[in-house]
Protein backbone atom coordinates (compact mmCIF):
# COMPACT_ATOMS: atom_id res chain seq x y z
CA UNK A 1 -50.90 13.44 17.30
CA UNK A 2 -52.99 13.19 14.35
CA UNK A 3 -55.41 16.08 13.88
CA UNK A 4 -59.20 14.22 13.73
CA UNK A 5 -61.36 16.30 11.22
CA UNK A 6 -65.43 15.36 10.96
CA UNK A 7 -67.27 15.90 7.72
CA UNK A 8 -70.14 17.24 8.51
CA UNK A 9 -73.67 18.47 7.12
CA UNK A 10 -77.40 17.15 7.74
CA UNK A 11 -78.41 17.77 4.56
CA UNK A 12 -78.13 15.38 2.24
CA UNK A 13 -76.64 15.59 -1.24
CA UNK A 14 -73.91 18.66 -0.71
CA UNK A 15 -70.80 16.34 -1.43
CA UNK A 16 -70.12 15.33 1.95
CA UNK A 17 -68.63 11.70 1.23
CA UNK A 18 -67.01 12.97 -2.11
CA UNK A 19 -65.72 15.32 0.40
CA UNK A 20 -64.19 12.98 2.70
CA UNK A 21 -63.34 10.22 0.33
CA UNK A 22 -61.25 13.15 -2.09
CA UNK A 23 -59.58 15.61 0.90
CA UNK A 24 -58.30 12.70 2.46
CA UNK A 25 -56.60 10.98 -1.07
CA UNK A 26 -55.65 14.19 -1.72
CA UNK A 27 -53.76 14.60 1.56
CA UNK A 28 -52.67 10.96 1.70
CA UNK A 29 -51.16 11.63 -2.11
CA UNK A 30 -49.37 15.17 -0.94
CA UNK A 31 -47.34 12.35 2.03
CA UNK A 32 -49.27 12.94 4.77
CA UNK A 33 -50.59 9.57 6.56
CA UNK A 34 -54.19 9.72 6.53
CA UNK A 35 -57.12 7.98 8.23
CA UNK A 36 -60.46 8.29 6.59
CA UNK A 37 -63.56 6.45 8.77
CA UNK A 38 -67.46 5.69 7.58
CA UNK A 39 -69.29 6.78 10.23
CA UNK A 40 -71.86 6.84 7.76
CA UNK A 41 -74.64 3.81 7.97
CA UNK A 42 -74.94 3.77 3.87
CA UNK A 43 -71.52 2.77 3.94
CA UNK A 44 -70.46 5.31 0.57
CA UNK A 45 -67.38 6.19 1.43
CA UNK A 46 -66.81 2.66 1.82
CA UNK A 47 -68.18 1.83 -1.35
CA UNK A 48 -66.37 4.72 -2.65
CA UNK A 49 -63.25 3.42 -2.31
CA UNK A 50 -63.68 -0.08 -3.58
CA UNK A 51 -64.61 -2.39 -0.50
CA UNK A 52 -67.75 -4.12 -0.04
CA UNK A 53 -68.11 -4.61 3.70
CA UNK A 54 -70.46 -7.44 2.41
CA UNK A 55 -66.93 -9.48 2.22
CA UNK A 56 -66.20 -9.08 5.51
CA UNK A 57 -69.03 -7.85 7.89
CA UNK A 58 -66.96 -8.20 11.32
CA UNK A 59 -64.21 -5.66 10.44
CA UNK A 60 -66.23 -2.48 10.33
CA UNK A 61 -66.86 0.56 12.88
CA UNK A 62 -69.82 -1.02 14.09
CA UNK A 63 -67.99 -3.88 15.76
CA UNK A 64 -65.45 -1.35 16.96
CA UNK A 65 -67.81 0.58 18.23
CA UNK A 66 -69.96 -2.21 20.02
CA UNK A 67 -66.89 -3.67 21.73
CA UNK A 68 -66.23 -6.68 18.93
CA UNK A 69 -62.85 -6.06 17.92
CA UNK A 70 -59.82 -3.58 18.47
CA UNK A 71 -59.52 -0.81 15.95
CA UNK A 72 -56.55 -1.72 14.70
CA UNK A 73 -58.80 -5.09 13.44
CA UNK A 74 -60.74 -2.43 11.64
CA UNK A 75 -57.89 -1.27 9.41
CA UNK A 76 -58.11 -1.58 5.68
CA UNK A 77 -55.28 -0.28 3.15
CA UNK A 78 -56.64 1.72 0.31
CA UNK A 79 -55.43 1.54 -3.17
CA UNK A 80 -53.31 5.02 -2.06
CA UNK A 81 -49.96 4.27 0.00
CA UNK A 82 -50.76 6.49 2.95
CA UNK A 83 -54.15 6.30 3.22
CA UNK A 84 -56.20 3.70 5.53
CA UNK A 85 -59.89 3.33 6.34
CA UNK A 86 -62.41 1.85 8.50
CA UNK A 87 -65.83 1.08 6.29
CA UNK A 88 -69.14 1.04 7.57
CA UNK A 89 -71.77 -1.50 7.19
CA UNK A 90 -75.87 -0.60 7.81
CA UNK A 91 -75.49 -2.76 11.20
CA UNK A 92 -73.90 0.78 12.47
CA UNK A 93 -77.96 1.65 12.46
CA UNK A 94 -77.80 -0.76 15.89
CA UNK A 95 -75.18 0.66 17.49
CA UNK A 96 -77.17 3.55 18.36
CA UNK A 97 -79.83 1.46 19.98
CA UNK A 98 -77.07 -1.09 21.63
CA UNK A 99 -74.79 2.07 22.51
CA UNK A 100 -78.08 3.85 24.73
CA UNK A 101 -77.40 2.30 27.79
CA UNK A 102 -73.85 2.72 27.86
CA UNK A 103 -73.10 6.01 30.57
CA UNK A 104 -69.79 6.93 28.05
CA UNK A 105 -71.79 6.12 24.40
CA UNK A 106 -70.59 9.86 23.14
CA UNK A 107 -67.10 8.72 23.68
CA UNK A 108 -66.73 5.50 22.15
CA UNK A 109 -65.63 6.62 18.95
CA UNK A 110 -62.81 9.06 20.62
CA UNK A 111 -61.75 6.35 23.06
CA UNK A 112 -60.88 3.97 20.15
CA UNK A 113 -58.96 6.37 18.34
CA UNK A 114 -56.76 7.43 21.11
CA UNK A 115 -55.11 4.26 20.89
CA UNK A 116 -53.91 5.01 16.94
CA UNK A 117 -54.01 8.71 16.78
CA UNK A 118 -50.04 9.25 16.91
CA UNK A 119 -49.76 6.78 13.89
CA UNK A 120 -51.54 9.04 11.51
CA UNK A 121 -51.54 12.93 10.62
CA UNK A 122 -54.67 13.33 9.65
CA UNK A 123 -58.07 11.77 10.35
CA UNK A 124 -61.29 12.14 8.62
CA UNK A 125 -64.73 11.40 9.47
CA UNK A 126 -67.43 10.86 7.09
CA UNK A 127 -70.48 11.73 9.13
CA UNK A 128 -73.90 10.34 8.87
CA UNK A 129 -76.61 13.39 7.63
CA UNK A 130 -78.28 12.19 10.89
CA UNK A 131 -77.67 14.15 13.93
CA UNK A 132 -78.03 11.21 16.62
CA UNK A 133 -75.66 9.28 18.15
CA UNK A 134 -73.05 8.18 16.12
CA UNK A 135 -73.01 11.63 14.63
CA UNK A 136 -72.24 13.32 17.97
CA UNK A 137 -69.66 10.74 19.00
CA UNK A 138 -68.08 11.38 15.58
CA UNK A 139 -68.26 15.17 16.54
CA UNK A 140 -66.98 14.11 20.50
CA UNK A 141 -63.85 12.88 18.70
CA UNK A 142 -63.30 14.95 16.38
CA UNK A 143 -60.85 18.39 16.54
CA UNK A 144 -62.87 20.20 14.22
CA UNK A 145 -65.56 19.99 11.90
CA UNK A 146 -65.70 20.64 8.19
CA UNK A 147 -69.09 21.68 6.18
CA UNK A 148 -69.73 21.09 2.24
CA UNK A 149 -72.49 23.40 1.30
CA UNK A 150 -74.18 23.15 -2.01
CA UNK A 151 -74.60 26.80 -3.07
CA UNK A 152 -78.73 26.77 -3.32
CA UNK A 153 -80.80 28.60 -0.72
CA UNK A 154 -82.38 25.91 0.52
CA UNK A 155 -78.90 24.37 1.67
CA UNK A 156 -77.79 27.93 3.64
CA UNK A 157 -81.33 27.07 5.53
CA UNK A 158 -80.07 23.64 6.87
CA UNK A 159 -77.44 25.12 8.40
CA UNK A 160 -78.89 26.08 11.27
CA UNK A 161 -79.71 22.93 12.67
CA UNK A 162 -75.82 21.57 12.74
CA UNK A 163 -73.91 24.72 14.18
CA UNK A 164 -76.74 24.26 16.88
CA UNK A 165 -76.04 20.44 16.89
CA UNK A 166 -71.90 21.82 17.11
CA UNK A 167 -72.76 24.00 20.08
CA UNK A 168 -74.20 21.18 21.96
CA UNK A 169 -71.54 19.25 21.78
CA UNK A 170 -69.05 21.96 22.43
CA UNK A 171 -71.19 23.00 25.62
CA UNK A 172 -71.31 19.15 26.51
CA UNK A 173 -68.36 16.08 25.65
CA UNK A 174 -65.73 18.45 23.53
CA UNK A 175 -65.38 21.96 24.53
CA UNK A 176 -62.27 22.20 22.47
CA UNK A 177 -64.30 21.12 18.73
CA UNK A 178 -63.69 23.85 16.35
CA UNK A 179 -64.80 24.92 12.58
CA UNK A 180 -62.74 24.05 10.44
CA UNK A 181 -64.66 26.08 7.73
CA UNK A 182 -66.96 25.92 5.33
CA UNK A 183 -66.29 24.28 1.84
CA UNK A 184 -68.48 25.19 -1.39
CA UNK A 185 -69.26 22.13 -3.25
CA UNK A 186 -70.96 21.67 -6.62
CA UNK A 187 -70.37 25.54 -8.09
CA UNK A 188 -71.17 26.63 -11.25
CA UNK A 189 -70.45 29.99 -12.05
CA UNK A 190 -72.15 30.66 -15.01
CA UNK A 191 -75.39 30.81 -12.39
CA UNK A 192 -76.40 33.48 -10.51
CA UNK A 193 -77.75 31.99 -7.67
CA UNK A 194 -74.37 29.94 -7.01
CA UNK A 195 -72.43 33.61 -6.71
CA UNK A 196 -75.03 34.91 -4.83
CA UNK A 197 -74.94 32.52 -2.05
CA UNK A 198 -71.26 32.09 -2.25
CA UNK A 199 -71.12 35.51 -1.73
CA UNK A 200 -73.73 35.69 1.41
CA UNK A 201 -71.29 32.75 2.76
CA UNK A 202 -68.35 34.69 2.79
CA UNK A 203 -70.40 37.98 4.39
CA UNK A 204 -71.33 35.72 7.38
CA UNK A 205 -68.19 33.65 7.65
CA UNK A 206 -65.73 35.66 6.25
CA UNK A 207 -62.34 33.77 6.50
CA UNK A 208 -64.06 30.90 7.82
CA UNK A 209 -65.40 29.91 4.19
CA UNK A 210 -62.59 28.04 1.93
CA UNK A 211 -60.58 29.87 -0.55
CA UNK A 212 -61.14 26.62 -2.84
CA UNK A 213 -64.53 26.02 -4.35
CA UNK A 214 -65.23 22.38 -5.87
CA UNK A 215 -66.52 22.73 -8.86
CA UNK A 216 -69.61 21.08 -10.62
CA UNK A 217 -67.29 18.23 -12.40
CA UNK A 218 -68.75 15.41 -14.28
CA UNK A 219 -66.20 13.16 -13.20
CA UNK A 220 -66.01 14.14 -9.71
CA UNK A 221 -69.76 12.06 -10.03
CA UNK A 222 -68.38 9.32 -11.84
CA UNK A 223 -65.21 8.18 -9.57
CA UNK A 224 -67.42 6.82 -6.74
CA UNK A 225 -68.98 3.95 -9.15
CA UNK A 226 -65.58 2.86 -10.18
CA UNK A 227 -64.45 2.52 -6.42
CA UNK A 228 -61.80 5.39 -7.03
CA UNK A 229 -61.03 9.04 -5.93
CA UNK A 230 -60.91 11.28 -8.30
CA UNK A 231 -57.02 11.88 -8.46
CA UNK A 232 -57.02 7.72 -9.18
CA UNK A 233 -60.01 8.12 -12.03
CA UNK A 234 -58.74 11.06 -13.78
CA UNK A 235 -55.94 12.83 -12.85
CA UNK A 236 -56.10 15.85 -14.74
CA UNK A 237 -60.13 17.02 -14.57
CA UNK A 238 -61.29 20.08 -12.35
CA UNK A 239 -62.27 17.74 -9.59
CA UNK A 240 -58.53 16.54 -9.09
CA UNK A 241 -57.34 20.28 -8.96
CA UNK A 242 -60.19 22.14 -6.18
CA UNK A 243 -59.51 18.67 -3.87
CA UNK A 244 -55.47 18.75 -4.34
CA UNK A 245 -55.94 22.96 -3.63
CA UNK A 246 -58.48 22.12 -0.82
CA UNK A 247 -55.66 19.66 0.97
CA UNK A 248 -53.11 21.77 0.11
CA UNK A 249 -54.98 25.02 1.76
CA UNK A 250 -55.99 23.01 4.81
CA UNK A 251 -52.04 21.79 5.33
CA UNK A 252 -51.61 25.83 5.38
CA UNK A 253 -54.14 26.21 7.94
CA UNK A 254 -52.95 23.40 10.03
CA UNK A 255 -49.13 24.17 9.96
């Protein structure tokens, strides 16, 4: 069964989709069959890699998750072998409202994927920086969660609010939902303030904190406007390497 992984932080503007859309090429490149969804309203992971759900508006998680279609309707192949995804579209904005009624609307995302979770070994969410509802049913489905955290003060504040949003839910629809750690996005070393809240990570989260650090890569910003992961835009920048070590170190943890 195919280990469901959310990517998760309320803050905007720590990496979170170039996250999602790069661990999950990354994986899908090193053979593993991989499932990325855009749980995401803005629809940038979608974007990201090179679909416009403009084309096709009834084949997105919105329909899936209002009851339209199956989720195997949902499917799209990616320009990478093993790697599938399910855009977004802004309609996901109404599911929330549509969903409230519902007496199971923190499960609809998990119920869908139980039906195609033995055809993959990996699934990632892309979460919405909103906490509400399609957030927690992303978090209901999901195994464990993974953070990006921008090294700056401000973004160590923020992170309050989700590990209380994570206890909620692990108190409430998943008991079993798990950190999968924190990853350290954007890093520049030649700043102090980077190593000194790198460092104050790893005091409070010890192993729990990544190994790999993504750094601050030009092209890393670049890919997303071309439709492409990075290991498709440029194979050999910094950017290809911490995403390639990232998989490679949560393979490790997962084995």
């Amino acid at each position: 069964m195919g280990k469901v992984i959310a990517i998760a932080n309320q803050k905007g503007g720590v990496g979170k989709t170039t996250t999602a859309i790069n661990l999950a090429a990354s994986l899908a490149v090193l053979e593993k069959k991989v499932l990325i969804i855009d749980a995401d309203p803005q629809a940038n992971t979608t974007s990201g890699l090179n679909f416009s759900p403009e084309n096709d508006q009834k084949r997105t998680l919105y329909e899936v998750m209002i009851g339209k279609i199956d989720i195997n309707d949902a499917l799209i192949q990616t320009e990478i072998a093993n790697l599938h995804m399910i855009p977004s579209h802004i309609n996901l904005v109404g599911a929330e409202l549509e969903l409230v009624e519902n007496p199971e609307r923190e499960t609809v995302i998990k119920k869908a994927l139980s039906t195609i979770r033995n055809n993959y070994d990996f699934i990632i969410i892309d979460c919405s920086p909103s906490l509400g509802l399609i957030t927690i049913n992303s978090l209901t489905a999901a195994d464990s969660v993974m953070i990006p955290v921008q090294p700056e003060f401000f973004a160590l504040e923020g992170l309050g609010k989700l590990l209380q949003t994570i206890r909620l839910v692990q108190a409430g629809p998943n008991h079993a939902l798990s950190i999968e750690g924190f990853v350290v996005t954007m890093f520049d070393g030649r700043t102090k303030v980077h190593n000194q809240v790198l460092g104050e990570l790893r005091e409070h989260f010890n192993e729990m904190v990544f190994n790999t650090i993504i750094q601050r890569n030009i092209r890393l910003s670049e890919a997303p406007s071309h439709g492409k992961p990075i290991i498709l835009y440029d194979v050999i920048c910094n950017g290809t390497t911490n995403y390639l070590n990232l998989a490679k170190e949560v393979l490790e943890k997962n084995s």
